[in-house]
N, C-alpha and C. Protein backbone atom coordinates (compact mmCIF):
# COMPACT_ATOMS: atom_id res chain seq x y z
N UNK A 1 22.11 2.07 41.51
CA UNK A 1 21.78 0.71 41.88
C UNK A 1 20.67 0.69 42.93
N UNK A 2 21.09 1.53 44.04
CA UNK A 2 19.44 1.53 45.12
C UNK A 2 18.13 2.13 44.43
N UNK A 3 18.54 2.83 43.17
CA UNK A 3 17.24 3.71 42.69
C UNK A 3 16.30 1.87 42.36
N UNK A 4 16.96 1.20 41.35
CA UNK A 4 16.54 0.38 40.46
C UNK A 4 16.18 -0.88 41.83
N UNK A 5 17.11 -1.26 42.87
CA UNK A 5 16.48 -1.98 44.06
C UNK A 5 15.05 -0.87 44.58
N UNK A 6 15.12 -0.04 44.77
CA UNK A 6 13.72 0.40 45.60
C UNK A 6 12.55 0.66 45.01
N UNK A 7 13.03 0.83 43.31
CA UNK A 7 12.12 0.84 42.55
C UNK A 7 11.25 -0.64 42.27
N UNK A 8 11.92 -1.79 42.22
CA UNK A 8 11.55 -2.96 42.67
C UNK A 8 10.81 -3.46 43.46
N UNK A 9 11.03 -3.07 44.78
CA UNK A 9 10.86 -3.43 45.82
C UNK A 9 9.47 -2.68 46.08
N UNK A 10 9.53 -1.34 45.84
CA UNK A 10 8.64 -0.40 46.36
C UNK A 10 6.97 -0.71 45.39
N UNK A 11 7.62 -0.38 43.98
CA UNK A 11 6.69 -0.56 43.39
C UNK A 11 6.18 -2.19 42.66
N UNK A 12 7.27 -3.12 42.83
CA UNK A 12 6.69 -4.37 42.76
C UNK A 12 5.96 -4.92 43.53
N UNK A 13 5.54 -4.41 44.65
CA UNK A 13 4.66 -5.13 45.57
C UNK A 13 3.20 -4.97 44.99
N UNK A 14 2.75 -3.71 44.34
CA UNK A 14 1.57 -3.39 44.38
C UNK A 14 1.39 -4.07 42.65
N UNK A 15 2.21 -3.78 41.91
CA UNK A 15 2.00 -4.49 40.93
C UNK A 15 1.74 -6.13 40.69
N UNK A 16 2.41 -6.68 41.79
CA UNK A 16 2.33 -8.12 41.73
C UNK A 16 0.71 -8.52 42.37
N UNK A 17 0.21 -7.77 43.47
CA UNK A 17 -0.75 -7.82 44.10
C UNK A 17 -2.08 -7.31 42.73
N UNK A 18 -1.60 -6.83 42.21
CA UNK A 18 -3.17 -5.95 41.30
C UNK A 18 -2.64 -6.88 39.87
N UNK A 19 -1.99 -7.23 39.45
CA UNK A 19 -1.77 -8.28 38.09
C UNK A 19 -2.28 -9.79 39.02
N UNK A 20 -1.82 -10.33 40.13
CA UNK A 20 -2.73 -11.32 40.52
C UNK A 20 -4.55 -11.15 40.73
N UNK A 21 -5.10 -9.92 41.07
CA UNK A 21 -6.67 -9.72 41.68
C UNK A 21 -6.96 -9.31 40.15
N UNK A 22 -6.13 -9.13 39.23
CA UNK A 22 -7.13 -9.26 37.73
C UNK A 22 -6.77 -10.73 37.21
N UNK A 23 -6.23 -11.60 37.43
CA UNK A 23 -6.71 -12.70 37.02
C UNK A 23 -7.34 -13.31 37.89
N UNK A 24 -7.37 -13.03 39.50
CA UNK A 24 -8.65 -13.76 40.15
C UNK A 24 -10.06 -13.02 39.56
N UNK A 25 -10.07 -11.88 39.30
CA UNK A 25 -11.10 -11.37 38.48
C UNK A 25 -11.64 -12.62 37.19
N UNK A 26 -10.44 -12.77 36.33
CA UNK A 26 -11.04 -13.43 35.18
C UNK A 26 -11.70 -14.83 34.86
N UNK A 27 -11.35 -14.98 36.87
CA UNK A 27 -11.40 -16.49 36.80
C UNK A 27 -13.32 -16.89 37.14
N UNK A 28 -14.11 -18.16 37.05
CA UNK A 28 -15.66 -18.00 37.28
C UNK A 28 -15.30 -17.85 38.60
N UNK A 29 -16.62 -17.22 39.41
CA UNK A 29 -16.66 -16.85 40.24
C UNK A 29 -15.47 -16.17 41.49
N UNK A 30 -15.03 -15.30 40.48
CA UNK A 30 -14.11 -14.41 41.05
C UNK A 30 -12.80 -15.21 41.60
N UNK A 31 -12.27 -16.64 41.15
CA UNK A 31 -11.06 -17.12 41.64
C UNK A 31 -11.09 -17.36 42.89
N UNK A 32 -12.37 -17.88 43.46
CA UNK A 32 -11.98 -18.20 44.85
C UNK A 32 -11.57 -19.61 45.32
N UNK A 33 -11.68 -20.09 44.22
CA UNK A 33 -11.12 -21.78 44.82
C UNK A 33 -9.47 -21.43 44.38
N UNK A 34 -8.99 -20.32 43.72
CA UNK A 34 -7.95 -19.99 43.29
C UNK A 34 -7.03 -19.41 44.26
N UNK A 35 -7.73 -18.88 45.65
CA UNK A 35 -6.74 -17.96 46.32
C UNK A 35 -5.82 -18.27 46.82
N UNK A 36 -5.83 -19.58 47.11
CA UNK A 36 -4.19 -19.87 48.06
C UNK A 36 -3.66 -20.24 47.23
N UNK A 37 -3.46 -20.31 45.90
CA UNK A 37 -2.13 -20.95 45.17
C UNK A 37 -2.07 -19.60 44.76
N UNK A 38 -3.22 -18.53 44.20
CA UNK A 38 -2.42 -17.35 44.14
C UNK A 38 -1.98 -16.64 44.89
N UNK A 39 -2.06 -16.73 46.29
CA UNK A 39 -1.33 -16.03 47.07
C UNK A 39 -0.08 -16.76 47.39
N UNK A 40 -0.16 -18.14 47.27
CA UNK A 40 1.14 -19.11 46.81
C UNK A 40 2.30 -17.81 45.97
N UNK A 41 1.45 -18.19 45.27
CA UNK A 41 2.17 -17.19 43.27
C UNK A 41 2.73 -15.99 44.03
N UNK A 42 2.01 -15.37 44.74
CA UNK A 42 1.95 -13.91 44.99
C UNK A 42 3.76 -13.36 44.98
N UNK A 43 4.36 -14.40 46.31
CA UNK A 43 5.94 -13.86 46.51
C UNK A 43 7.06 -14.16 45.21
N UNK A 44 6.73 -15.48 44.91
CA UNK A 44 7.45 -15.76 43.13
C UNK A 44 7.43 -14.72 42.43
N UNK A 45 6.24 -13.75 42.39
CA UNK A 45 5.77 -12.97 41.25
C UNK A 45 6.56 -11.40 42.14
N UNK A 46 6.65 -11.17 42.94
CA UNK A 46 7.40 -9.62 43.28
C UNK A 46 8.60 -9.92 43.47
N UNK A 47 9.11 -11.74 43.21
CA UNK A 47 10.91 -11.56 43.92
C UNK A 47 11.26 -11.81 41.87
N UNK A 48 10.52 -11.87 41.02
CA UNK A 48 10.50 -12.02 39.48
C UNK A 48 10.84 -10.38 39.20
N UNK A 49 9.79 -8.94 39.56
CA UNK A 49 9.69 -7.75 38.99
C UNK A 49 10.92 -7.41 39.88
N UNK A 50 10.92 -7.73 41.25
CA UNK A 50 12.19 -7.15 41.40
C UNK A 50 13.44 -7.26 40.85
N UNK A 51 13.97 -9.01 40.39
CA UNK A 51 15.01 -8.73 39.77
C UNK A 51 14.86 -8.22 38.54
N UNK A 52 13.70 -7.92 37.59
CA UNK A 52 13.77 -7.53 36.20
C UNK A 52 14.08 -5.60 36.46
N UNK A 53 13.77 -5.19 37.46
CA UNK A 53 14.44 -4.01 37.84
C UNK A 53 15.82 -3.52 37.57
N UNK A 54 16.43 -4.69 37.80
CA UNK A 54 17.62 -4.97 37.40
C UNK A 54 18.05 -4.42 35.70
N UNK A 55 17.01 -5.10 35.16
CA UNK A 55 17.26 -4.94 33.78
C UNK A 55 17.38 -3.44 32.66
N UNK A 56 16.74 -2.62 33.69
CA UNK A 56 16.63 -1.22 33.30
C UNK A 56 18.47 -0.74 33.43
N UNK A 57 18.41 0.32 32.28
CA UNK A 57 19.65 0.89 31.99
C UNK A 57 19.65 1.87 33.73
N UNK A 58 18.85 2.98 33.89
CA UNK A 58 18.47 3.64 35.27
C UNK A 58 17.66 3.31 35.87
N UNK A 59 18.12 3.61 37.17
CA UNK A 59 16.61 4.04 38.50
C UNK A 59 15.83 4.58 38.01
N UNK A 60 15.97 6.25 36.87
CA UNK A 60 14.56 6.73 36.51
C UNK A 60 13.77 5.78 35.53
N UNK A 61 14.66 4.99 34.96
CA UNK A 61 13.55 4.37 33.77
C UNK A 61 13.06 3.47 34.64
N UNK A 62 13.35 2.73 35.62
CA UNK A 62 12.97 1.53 36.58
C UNK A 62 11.75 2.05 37.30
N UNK A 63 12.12 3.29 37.54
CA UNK A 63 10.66 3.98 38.10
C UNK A 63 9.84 4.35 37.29
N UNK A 64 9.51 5.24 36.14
CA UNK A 64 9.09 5.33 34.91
C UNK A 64 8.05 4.08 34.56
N UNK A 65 8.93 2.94 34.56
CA UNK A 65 8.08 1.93 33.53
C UNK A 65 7.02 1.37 34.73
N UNK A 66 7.63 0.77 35.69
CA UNK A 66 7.23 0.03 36.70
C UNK A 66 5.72 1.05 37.45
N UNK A 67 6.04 2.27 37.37
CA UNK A 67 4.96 3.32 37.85
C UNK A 67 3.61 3.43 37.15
N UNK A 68 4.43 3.21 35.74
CA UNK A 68 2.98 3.02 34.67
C UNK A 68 2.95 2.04 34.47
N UNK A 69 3.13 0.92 35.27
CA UNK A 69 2.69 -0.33 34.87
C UNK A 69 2.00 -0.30 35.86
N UNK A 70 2.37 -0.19 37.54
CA UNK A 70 1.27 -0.04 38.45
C UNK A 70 -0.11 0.81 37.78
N UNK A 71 0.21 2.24 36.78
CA UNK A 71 -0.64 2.67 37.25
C UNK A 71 -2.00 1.75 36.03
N UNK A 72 -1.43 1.53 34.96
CA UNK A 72 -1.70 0.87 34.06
C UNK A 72 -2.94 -0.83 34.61
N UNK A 73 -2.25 -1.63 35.66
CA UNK A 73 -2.42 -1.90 36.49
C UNK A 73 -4.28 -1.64 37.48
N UNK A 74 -3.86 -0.52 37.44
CA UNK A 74 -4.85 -0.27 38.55
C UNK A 74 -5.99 0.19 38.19
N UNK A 75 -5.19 0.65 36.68
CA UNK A 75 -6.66 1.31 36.08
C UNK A 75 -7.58 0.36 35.22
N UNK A 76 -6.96 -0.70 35.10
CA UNK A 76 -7.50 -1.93 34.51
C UNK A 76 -8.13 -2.41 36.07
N UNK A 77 -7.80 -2.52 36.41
CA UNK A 77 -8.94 -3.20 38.36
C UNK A 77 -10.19 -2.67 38.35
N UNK A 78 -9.42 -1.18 38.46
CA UNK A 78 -11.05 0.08 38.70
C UNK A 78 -12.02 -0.09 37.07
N UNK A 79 -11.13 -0.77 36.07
CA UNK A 79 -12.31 -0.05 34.84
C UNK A 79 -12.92 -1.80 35.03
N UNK A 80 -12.59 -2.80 35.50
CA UNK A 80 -13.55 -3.68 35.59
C UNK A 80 -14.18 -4.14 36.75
N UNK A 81 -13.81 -3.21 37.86
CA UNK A 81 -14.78 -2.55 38.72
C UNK A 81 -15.92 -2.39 38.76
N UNK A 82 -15.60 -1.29 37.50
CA UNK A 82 -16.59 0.11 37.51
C UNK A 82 -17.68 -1.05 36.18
N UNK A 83 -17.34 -1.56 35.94
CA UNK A 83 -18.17 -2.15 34.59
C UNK A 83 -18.93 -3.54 34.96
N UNK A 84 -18.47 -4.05 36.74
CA UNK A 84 -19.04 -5.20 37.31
C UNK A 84 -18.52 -6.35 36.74
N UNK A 85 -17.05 -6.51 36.78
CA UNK A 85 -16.84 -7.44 36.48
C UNK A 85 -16.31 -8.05 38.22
């Protein structure tokens, strides 16, 4: 049960933070008339992955999925980064 809470906790923060800065990405001019309702969004959206943590059979799969979703995540940021978006 603490695997699947810290797995939540730990790794939902960064996921909620990098799935919000790719849709301020998609938005014109980078989502800036967008930022305070998404940073509004921001706590809704990590107290959401944390309880779906919940939903995993284990802690390892809770870490597993959630890890490659960060990393999944991040590598989508850097590849529209790297491409100027």
């Amino acid at each position: 049960m603490i695997a699947r809470c810290l797995a939540g906790t730990l790794l939902g923060f960064p996921l909620a933070a990098t799935v919000l800065a790719l849709l301020l990405k998609l938005l014109p001019d980078h989502g800036q008339a967008y930022l305070v309702p998404a940073l509004i969004l921001f706590f809704p959206l990590w107290t959401g992955v944390m309880a779906a943590a919940y939903l995993f059979r284990s802690g390892l799969r809770a870490w597993l999925v959630l890890g490659t979703a960060n990393a999944m995540a991040f590598a989508a940021l850097w590849a529209g980064r790297a491409a100027g978006l």
